[in-house]
Protein backbone atom coordinates (compact mmCIF):
# COMPACT_ATOMS: atom_id res chain seq x y z
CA UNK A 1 0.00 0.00 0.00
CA UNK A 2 1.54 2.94 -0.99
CA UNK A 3 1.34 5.94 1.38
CA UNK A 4 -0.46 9.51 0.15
CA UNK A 5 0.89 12.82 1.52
CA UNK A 6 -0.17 16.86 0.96
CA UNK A 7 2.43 18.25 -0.55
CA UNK A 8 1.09 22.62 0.38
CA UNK A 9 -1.05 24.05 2.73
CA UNK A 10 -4.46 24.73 1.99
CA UNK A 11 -5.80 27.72 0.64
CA UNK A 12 -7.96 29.59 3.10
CA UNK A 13 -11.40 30.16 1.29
CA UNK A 14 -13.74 33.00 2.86
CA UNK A 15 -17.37 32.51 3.93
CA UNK A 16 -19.50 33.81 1.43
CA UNK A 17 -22.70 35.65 1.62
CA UNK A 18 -25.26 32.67 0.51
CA UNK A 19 -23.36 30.95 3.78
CA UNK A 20 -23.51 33.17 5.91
CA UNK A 21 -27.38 33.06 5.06
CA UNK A 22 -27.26 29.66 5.63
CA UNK A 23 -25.55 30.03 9.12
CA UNK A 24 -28.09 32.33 10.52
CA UNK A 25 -30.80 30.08 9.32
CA UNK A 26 -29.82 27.52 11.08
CA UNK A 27 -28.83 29.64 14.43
CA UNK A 28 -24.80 29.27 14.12
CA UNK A 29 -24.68 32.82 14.06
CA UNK A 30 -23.80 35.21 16.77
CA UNK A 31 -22.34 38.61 17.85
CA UNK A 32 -19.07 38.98 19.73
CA UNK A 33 -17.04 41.93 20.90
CA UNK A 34 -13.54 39.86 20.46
CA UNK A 35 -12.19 38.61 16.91
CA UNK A 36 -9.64 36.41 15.91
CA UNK A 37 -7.08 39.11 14.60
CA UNK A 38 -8.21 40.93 18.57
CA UNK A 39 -5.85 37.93 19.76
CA UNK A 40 -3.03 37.89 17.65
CA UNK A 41 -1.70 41.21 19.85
CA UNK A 42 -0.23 39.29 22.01
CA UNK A 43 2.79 40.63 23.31
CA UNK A 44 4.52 37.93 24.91
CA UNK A 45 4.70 34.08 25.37
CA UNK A 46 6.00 30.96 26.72
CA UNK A 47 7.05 27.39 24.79
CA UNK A 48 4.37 24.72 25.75
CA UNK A 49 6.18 21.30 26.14
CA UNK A 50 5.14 17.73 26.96
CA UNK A 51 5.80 15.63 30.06
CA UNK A 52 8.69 14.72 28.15
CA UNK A 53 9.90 17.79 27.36
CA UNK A 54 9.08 17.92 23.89
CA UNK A 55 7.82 21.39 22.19
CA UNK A 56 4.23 20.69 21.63
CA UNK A 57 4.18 23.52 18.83
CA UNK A 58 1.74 25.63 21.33
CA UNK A 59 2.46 29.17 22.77
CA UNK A 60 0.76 30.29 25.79
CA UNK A 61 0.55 33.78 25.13
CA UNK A 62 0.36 37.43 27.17
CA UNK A 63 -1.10 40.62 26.79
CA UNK A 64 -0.64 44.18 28.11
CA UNK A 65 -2.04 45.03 31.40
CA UNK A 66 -4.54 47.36 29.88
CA UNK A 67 -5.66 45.13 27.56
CA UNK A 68 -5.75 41.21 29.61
CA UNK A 69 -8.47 42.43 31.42
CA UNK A 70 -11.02 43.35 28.32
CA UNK A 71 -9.65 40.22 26.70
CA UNK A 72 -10.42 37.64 29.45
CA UNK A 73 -14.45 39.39 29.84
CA UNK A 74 -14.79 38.65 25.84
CA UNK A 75 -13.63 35.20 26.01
CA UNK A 76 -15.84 34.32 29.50
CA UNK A 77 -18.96 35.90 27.67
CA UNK A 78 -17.87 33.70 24.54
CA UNK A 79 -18.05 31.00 27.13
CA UNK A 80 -21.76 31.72 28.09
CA UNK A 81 -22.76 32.13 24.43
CA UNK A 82 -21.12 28.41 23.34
CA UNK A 83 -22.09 27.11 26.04
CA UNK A 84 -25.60 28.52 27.80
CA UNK A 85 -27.14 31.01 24.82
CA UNK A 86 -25.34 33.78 26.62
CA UNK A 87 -26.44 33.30 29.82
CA UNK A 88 -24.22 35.59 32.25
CA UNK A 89 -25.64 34.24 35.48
CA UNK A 90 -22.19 32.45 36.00
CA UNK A 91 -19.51 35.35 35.02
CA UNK A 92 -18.83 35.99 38.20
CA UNK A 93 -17.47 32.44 38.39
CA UNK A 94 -15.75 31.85 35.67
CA UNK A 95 -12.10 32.94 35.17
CA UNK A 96 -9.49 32.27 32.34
CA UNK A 97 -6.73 29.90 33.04
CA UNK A 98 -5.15 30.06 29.99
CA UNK A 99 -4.92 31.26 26.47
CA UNK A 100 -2.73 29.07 24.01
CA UNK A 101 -2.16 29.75 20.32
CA UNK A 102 -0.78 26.89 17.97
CA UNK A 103 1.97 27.57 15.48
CA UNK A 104 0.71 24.44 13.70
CA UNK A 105 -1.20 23.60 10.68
CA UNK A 106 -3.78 25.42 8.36
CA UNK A 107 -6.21 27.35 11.11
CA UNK A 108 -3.80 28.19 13.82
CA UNK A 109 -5.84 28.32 16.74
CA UNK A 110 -6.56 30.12 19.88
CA UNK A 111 -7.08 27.41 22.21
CA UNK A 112 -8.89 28.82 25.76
CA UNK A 113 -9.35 27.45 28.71
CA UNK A 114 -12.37 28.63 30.66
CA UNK A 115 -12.55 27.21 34.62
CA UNK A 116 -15.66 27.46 36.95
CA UNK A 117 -13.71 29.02 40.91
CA UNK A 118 -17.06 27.12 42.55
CA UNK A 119 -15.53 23.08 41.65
CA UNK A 120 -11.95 23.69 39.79
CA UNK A 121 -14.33 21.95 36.27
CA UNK A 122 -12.60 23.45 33.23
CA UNK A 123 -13.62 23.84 29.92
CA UNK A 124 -11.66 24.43 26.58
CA UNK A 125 -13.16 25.89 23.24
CA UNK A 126 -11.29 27.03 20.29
CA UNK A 127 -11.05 30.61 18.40
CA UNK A 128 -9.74 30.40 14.81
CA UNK A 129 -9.87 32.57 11.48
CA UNK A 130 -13.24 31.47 9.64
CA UNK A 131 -12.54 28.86 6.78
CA UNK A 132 -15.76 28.21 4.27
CA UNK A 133 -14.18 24.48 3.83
CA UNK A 134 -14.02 24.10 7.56
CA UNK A 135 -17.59 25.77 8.33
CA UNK A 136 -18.80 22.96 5.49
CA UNK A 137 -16.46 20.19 7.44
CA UNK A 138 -18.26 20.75 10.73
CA UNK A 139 -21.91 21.02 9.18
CA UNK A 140 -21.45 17.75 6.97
CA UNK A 141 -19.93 16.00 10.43
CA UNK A 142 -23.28 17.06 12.36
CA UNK A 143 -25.19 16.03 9.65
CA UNK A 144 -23.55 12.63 8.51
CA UNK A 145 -22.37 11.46 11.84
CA UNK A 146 -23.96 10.68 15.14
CA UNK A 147 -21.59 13.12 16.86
CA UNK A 148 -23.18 16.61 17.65
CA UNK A 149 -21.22 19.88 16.74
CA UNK A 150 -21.14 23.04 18.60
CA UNK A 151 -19.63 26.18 16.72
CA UNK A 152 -20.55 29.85 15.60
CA UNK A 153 -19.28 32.46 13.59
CA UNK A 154 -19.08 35.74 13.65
CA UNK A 155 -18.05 37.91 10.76
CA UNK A 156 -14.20 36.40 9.80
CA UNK A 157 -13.64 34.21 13.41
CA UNK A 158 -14.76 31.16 14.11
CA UNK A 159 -15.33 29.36 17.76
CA UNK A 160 -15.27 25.81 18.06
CA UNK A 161 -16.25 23.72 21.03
CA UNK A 162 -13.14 21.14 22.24
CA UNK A 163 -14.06 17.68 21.09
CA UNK A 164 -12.98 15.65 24.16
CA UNK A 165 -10.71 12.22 23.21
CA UNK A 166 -7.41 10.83 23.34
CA UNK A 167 -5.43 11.96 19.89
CA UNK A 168 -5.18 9.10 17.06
CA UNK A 169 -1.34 9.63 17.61
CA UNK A 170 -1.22 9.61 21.07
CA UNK A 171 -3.48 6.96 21.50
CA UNK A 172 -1.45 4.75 18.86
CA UNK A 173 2.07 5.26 20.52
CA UNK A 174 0.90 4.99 24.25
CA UNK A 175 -2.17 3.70 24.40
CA UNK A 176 -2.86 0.86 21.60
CA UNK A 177 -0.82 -2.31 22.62
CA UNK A 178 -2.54 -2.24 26.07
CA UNK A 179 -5.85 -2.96 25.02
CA UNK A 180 -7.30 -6.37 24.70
CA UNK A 181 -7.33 -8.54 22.08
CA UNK A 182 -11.11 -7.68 22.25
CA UNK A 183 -10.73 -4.25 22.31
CA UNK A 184 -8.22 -3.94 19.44
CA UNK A 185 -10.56 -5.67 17.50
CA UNK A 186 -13.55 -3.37 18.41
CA UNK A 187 -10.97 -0.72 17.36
CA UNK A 188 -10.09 -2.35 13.97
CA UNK A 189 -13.81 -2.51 13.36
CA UNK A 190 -14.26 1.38 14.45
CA UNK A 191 -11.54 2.46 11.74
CA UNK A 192 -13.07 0.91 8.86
CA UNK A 193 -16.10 2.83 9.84
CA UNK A 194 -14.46 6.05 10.04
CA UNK A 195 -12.05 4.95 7.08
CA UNK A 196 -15.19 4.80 5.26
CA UNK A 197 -17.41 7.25 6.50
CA UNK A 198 -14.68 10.23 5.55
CA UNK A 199 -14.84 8.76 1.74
CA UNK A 200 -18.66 9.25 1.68
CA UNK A 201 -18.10 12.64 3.41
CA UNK A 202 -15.28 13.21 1.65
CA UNK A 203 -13.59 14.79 4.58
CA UNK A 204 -9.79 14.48 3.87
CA UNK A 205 -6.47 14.29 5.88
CA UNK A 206 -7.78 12.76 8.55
CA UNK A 207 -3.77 11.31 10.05
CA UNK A 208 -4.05 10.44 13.28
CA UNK A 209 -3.09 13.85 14.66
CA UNK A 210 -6.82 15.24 13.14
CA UNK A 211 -8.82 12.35 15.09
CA UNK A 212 -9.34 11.30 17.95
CA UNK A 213 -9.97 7.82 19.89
CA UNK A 214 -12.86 7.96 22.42
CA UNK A 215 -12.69 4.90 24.75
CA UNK A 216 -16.83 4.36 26.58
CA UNK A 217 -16.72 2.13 29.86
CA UNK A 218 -19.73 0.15 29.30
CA UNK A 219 -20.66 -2.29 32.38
CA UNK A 220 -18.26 -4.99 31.25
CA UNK A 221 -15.86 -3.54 28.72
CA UNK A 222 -14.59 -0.51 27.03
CA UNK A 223 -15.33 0.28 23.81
CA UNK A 224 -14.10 3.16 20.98
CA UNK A 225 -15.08 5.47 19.25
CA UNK A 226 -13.38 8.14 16.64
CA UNK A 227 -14.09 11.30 16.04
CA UNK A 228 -12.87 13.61 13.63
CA UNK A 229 -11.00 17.12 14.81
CA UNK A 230 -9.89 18.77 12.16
CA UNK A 231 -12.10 19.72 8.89
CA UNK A 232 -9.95 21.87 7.02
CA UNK A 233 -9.92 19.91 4.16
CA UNK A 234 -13.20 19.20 3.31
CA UNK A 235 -13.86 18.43 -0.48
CA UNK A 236 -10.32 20.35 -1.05
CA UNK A 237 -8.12 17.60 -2.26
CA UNK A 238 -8.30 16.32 -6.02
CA UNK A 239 -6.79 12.81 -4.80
CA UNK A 240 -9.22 10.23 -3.81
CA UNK A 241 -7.18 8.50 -1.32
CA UNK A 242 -6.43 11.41 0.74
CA UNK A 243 -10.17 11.27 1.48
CA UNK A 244 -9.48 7.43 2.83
CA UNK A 245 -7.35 7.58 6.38
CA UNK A 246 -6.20 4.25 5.13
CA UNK A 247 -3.72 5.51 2.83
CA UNK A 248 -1.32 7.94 5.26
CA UNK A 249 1.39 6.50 7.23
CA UNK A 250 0.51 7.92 10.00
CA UNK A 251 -2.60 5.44 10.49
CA UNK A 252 -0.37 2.87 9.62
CA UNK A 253 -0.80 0.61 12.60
CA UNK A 254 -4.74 1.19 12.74
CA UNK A 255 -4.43 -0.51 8.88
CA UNK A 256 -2.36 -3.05 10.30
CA UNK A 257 -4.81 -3.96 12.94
CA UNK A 258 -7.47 -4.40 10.56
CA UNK A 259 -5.45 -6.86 8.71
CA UNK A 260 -5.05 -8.69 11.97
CA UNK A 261 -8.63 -8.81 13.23
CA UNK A 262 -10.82 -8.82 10.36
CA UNK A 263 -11.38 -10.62 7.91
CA UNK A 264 -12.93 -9.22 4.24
CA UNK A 265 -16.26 -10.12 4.87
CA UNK A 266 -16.77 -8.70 8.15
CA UNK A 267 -14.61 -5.47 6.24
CA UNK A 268 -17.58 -5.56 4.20
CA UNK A 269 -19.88 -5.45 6.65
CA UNK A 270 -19.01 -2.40 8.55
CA UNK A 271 -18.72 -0.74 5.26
CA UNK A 272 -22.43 -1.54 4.38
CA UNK A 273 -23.47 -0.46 7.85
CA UNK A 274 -21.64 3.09 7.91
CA UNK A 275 -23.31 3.40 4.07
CA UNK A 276 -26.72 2.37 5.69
CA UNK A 277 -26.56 4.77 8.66
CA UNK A 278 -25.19 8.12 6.15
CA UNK A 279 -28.41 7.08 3.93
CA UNK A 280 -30.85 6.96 6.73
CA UNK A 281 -29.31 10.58 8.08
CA UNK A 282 -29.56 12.01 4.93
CA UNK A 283 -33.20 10.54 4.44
CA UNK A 284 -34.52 12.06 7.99
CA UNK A 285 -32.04 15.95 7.21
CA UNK A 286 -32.86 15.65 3.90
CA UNK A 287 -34.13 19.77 3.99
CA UNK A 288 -31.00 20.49 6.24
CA UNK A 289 -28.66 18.84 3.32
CA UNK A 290 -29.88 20.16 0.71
CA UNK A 291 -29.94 23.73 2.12
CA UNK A 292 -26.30 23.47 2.81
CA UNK A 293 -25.72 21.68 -1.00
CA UNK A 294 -26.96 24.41 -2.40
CA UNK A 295 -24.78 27.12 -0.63
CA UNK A 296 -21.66 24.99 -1.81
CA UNK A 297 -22.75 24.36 -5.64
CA UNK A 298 -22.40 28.54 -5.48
CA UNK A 299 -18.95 28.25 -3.99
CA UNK A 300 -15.67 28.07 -4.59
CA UNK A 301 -13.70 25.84 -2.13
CA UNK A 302 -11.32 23.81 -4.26
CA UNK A 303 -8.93 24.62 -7.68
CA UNK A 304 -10.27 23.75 -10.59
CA UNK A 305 -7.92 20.79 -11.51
CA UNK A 306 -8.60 19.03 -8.25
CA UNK A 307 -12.20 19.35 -9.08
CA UNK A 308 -11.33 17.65 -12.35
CA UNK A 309 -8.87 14.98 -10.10
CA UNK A 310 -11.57 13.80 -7.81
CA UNK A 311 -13.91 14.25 -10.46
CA UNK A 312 -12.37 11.80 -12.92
CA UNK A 313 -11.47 9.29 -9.82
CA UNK A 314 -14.78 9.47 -8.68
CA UNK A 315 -16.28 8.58 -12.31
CA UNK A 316 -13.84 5.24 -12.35
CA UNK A 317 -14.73 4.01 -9.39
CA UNK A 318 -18.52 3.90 -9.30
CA UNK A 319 -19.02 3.72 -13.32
CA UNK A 320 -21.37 6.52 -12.23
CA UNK A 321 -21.66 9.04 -15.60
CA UNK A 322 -23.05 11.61 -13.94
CA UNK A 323 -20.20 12.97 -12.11
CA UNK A 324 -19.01 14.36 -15.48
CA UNK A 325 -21.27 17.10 -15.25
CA UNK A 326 -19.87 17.62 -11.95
CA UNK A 327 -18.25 21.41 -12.22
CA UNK A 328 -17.33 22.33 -8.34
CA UNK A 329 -16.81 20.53 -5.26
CA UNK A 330 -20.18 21.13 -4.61
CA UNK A 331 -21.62 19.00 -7.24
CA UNK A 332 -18.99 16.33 -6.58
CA UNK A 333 -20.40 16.06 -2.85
CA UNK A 334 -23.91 16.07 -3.68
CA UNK A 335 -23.64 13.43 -6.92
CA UNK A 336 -21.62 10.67 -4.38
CA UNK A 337 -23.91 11.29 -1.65
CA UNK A 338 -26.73 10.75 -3.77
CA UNK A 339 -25.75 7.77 -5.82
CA UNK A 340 -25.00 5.95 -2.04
CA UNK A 341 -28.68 7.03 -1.60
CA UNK A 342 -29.31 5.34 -4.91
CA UNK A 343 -27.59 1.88 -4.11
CA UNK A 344 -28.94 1.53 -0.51
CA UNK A 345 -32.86 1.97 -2.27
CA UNK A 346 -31.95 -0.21 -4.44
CA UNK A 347 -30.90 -3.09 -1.57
């Protein structure tokens, strides 16, 4: 198997007007007094390493005297409007522990960490400059998947709840060879269903930094669960395999572990029921989906050639000629949802 890699970093599309429409239909709208740039004056920070002493690639950053104050109010009332609808009842109990801003990747975060005086609970959530491909990642995950997504916009920044899990890395290097034979099979079974259901979505790049492994205690074993992070690269990326988590070396051990535990049939299987449970989420959003369709047939989230790419891969693999009418991203994502509508009526 021959490992896939992205060779530049994505382009940063804006949200256009039809989406912001969109947005405020669907109440992921709101009004804040602090932006994403608002952060960026910082005017000091510190490394942030591991236990091990390893730079994690985070900052935790510093402002001016004057301006700490009126920074740490914004993010506590962001806090209330994630989290309660803006309900400021509990200011007076909140306080900001931190404020952490990644050098890393595409969206380079703000990462904030809110914690209640009364019990010591804390809280992170996530401020980062508005992406139309990301907005589209995190409305196709809340639509497609069973997981819930809680996020708003306002004008050019973005806030993101945290999505609570081990990382796919971390939980590979420290956590994977102590599970049981059991559980590394419920895990191999897992990753076929996320290997699949981020083709269908075509959510790409998903190494095992941009997931995350969710172990649930049930009364007489643990089970997993993964969860996408990152959505950056939603319909973006003109190869098909980088829409398949399969296919990065980074997930290389997960692949191996479904070689191990599964055999084709029961491969199969899990692939049917991801397919099954998309359709049926579709079926019941069906207004929801193609609201948000729509918007993206308008837009512009991808270059034109890897339109063509996925396009043309798309075409070979499902014998489907439709998708050669297929001019944006858009199109692409509605034709291979639909024609998995298709074949599951048809069965």
């Amino acid at each position: 198997m021959k490992d896939v890699k992205i060779e530049f970093r994505k382009t940063i599309y804006p949200i256009q007007p039809s989406l912001y429409e969109y947005l405020e239909k669907y109440d992921r709208m709101t009004k804040i007094e602090l932006l994403y740039d608002d952060l960026l004056r910082f005017t000091d920070f510190t490394n942030i390493e591991d236990e091990n002493g390893k730079d994690t690639l985070w900052l935790s950053v510093y402002y001016s005297d004057h301006e700490q104050k009126e920074i740490n109010d914004s993010l506590k009332k962001i806090y209330t409007i994630l989290h309660s609808d803006g309900d400021q009842e509990s200011l007076p109990f909140l306080t900001v522990d931190s404020i952490e801003f990644c050098t890393f990747g595409n969206s380079k975060p703000f990462r904030i960490r809110i914690r209640n005086i009364l019990n010591d609970n804390y809280t992170n959530y996530y401020i980062k400059k508005a992406d139309a491909s990301r907005v589209y990642g995190l409305e196709f995950e809340d639509l497609l998947s069973i997981n819930r997504i809680n996020y708003l916009v306002y004008k050019d920044t973005l806030i993101e709840e945290h999505i609570l899990g081990i990382p796919g890395d971390v939980f590979i290097d420290k956590h994977l060879e102590y599970c049981t034979e059991l559980g590394k099979a419920q895990i191999a079974k897992e990753f076929v269903k996320f290997n699949e259901r981020c083709f269908l979505g075509l959510l790409g790049d998903m190494r095992s930094y941009n997931y995350v492994v969710i172990p649930i205690h049930d009364y007489n074993q643990v089970i997993y669960r993964i969860r996408p992070i990152d959505f950056d690269q939603q319909c973006y990326e003109g190869n098909m395999k980088i829409y398949r988590p399969q296919y990065f070396k980074e997930n290389r051990k997960m692949v191996e572990l479904v070689n191990e535990k599964l055999k084709k049939n029961s491969i199969e299987q899990y692939q049917r029921e991801t397919r099954s449970l998309l359709t049926k989420r579709l079926i019941k959003g069906f207004k929801n989906f193609t609201d948000l369709i729509n918007v993206m047939k308008q837009d512009n989230i991808a270059p034109k050639d890897h339109v063509e790419q996925l396009r043309n891969g798309l075409l070979k693999f499902t014998y489907e000629q439709r998708f050669k009418k297929c001019n944006n991203m858009g199109e692409v994502m509605e034709m291979g949802l639909n024609f998995m509508i298709k074949n599951y009526k048809k069965i």
